[in-house]
C-alpha atoms as a PDB file:
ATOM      1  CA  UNK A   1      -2.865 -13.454   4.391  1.00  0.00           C
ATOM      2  CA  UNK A   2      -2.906  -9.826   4.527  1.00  0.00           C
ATOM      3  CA  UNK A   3      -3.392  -6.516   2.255  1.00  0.00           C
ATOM      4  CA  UNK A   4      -0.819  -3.528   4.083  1.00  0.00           C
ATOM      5  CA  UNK A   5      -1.624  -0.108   3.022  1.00  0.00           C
ATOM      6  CA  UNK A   6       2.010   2.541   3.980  1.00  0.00           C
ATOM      7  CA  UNK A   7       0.828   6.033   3.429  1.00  0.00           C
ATOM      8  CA  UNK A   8       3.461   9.261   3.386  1.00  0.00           C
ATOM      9  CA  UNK A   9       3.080  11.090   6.398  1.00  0.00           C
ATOM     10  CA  UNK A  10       5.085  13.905   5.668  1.00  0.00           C
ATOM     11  CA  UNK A  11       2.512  15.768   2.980  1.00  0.00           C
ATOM     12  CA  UNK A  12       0.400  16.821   5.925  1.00  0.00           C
ATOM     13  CA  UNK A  13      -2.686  14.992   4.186  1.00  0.00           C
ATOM     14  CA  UNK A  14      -6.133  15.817   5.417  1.00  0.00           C
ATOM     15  CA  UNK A  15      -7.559  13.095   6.995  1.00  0.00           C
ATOM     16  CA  UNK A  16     -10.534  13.033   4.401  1.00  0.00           C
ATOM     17  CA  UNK A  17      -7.286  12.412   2.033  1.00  0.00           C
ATOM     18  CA  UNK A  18      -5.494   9.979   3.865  1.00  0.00           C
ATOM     19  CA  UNK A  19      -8.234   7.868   3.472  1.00  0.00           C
ATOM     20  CA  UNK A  20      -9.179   8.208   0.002  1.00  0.00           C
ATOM     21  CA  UNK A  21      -5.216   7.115  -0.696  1.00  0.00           C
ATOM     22  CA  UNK A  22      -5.226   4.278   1.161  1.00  0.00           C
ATOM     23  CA  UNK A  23      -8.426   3.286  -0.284  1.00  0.00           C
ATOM     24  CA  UNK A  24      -6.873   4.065  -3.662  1.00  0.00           C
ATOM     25  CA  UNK A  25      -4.157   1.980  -2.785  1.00  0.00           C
ATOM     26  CA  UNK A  26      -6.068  -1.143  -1.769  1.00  0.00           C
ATOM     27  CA  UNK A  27      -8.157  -1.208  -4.698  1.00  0.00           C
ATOM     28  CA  UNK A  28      -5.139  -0.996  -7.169  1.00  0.00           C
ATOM     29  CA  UNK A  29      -2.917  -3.581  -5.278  1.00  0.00           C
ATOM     30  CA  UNK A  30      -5.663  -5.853  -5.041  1.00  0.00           C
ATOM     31  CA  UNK A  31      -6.820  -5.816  -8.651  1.00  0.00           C
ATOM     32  CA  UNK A  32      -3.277  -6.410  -9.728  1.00  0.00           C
ATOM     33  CA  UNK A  33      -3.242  -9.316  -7.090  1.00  0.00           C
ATOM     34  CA  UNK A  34      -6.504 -10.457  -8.645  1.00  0.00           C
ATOM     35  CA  UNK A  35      -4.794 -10.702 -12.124  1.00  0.00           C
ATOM     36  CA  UNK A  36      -1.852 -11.877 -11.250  1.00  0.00           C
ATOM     37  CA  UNK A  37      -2.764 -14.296  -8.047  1.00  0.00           C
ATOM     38  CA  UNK A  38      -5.995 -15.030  -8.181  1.00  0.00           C
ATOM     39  CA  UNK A  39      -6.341 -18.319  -6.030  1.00  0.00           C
ATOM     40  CA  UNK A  40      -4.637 -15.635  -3.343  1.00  0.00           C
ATOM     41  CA  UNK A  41      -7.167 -12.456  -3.894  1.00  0.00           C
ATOM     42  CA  UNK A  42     -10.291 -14.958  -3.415  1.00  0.00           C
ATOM     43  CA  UNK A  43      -8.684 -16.316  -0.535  1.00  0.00           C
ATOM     44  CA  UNK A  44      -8.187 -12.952   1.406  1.00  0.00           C
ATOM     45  CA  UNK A  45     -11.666 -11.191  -0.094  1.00  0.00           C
ATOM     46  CA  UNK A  46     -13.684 -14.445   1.352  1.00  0.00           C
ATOM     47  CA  UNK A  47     -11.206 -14.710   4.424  1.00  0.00           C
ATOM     48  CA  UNK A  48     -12.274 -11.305   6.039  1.00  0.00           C
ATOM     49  CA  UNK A  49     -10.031  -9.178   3.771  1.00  0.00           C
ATOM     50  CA  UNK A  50      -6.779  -8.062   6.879  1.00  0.00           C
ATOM     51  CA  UNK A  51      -5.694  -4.770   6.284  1.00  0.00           C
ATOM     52  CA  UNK A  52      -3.073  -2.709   8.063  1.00  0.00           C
ATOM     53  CA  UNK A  53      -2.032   0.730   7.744  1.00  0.00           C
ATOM     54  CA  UNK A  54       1.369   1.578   8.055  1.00  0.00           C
ATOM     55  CA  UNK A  55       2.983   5.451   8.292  1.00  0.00           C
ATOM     56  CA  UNK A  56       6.672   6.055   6.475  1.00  0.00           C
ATOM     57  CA  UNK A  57       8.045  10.099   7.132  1.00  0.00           C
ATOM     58  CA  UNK A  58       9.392  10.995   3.723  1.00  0.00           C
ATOM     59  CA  UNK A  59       9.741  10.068   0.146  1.00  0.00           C
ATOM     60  CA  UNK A  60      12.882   8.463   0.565  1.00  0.00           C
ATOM     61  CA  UNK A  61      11.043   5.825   3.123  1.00  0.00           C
ATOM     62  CA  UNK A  62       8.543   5.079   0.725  1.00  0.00           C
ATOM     63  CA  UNK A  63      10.632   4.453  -2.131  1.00  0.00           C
ATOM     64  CA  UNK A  64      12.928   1.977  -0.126  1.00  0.00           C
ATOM     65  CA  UNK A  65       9.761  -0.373   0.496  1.00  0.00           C
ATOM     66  CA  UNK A  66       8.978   0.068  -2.761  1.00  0.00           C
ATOM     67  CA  UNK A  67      12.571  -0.773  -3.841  1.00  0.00           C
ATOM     68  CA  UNK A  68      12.665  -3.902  -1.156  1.00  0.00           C
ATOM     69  CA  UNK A  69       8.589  -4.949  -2.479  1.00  0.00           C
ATOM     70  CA  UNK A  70      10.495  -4.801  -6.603  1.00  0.00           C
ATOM     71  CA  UNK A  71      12.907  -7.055  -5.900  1.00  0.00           C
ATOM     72  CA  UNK A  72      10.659  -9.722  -3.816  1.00  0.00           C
ATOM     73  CA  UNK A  73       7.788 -11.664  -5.794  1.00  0.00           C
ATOM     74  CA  UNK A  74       5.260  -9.382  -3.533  1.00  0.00           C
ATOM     75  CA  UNK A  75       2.433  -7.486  -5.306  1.00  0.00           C
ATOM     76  CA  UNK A  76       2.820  -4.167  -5.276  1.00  0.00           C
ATOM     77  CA  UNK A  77       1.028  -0.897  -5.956  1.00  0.00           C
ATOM     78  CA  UNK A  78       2.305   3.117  -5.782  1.00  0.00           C
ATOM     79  CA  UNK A  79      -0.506   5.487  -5.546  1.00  0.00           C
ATOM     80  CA  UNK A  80       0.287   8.742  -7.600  1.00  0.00           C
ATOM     81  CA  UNK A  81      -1.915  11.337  -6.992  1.00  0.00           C
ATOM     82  CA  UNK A  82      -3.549  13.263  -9.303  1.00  0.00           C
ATOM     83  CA  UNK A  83      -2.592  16.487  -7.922  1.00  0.00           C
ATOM     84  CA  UNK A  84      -6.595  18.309  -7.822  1.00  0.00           C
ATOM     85  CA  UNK A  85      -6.516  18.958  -4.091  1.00  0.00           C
ATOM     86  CA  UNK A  86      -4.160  18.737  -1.092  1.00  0.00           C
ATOM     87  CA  UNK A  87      -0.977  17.904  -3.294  1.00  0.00           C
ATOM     88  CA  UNK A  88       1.145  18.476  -6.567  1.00  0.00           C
ATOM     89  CA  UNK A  89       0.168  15.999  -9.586  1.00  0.00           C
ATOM     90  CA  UNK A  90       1.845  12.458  -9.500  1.00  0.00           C
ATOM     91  CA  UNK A  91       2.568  13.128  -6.337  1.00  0.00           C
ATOM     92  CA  UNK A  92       3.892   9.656  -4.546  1.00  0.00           C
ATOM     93  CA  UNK A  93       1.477   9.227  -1.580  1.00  0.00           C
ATOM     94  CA  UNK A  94       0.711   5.739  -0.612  1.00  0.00           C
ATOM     95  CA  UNK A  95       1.796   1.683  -1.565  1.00  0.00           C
ATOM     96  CA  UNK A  96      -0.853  -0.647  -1.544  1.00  0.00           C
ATOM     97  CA  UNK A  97       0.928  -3.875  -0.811  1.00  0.00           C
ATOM     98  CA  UNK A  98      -0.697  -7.369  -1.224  1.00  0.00           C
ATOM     99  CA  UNK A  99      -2.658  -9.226  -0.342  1.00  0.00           C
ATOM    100  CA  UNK A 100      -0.289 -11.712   0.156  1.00  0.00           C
ATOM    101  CA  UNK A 101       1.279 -14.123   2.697  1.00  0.00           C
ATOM    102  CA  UNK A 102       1.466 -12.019   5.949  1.00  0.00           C
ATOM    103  CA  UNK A 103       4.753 -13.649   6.658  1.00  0.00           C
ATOM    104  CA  UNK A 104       6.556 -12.051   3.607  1.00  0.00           C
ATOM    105  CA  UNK A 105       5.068  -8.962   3.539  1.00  0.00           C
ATOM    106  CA  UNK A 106       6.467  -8.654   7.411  1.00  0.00           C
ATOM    107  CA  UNK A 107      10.246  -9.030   5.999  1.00  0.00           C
ATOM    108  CA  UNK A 108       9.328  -5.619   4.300  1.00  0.00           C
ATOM    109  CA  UNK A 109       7.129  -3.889   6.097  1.00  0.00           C
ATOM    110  CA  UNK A 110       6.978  -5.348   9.897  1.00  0.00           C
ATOM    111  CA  UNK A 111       9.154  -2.591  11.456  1.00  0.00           C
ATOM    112  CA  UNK A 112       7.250   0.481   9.976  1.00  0.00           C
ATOM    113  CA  UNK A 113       4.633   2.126  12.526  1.00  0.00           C
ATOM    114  CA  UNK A 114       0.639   2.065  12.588  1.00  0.00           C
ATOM    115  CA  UNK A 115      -0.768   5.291  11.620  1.00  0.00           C
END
């Protein structure tokens, strides 16, 4: 059971930013999970809540996970930003993915890079 955060890489995001996306990210992929699954969120939150971050280098990247995550059953989040600092509004920054069974969220995401 794991939560995977991928974050864009090519918007040359502060670090300050980075973080507040992928926090963004976990939040809204985990409250979905909560709704949706929630035998599965109260198993992660009380198992010591795995997260990963993952890097992608372009739009295109991110939107293929996002296209692969659509058609599994895996819960799924995009982060749009609202554009007030480092980037333009609804900007497409970050997935929060999960969390979910680590195993399936590896046929997606288990050859992307660590940040």
């Amino acid at each position: 059971m794991k939560q995977v955060i991928v974050i864009r890489k090519d918007l040359d995001m502060g670090k300050g930013k980075i973080a507040s996306q992928a926090s963004h990210a976990s939040l809204m992929a985990y409250s979905l999970v909560k709704d949706k699954y929630p035998d599965i969120a109260d198993r992660w939150f009380n198992g010591g809540q795995t997260k990963v971050v993952l890097k992608v280098e372009s739009l295109e990247e991110l939107n293929s996970i996002a296209d692969k995550l659509g058609r599994s059953k895996i819960p799924f989040k995009i982060v749009r930003d609202c554009g007030r600092t480092q980037v333009e509004p609804d900007t497409e920054t970050a997935i929060g993915v999960g969390p979910y069974y680590s195993k399936d969220i590896d046929k997606i995401t288990g050859k992307l890079k660590l940040l």
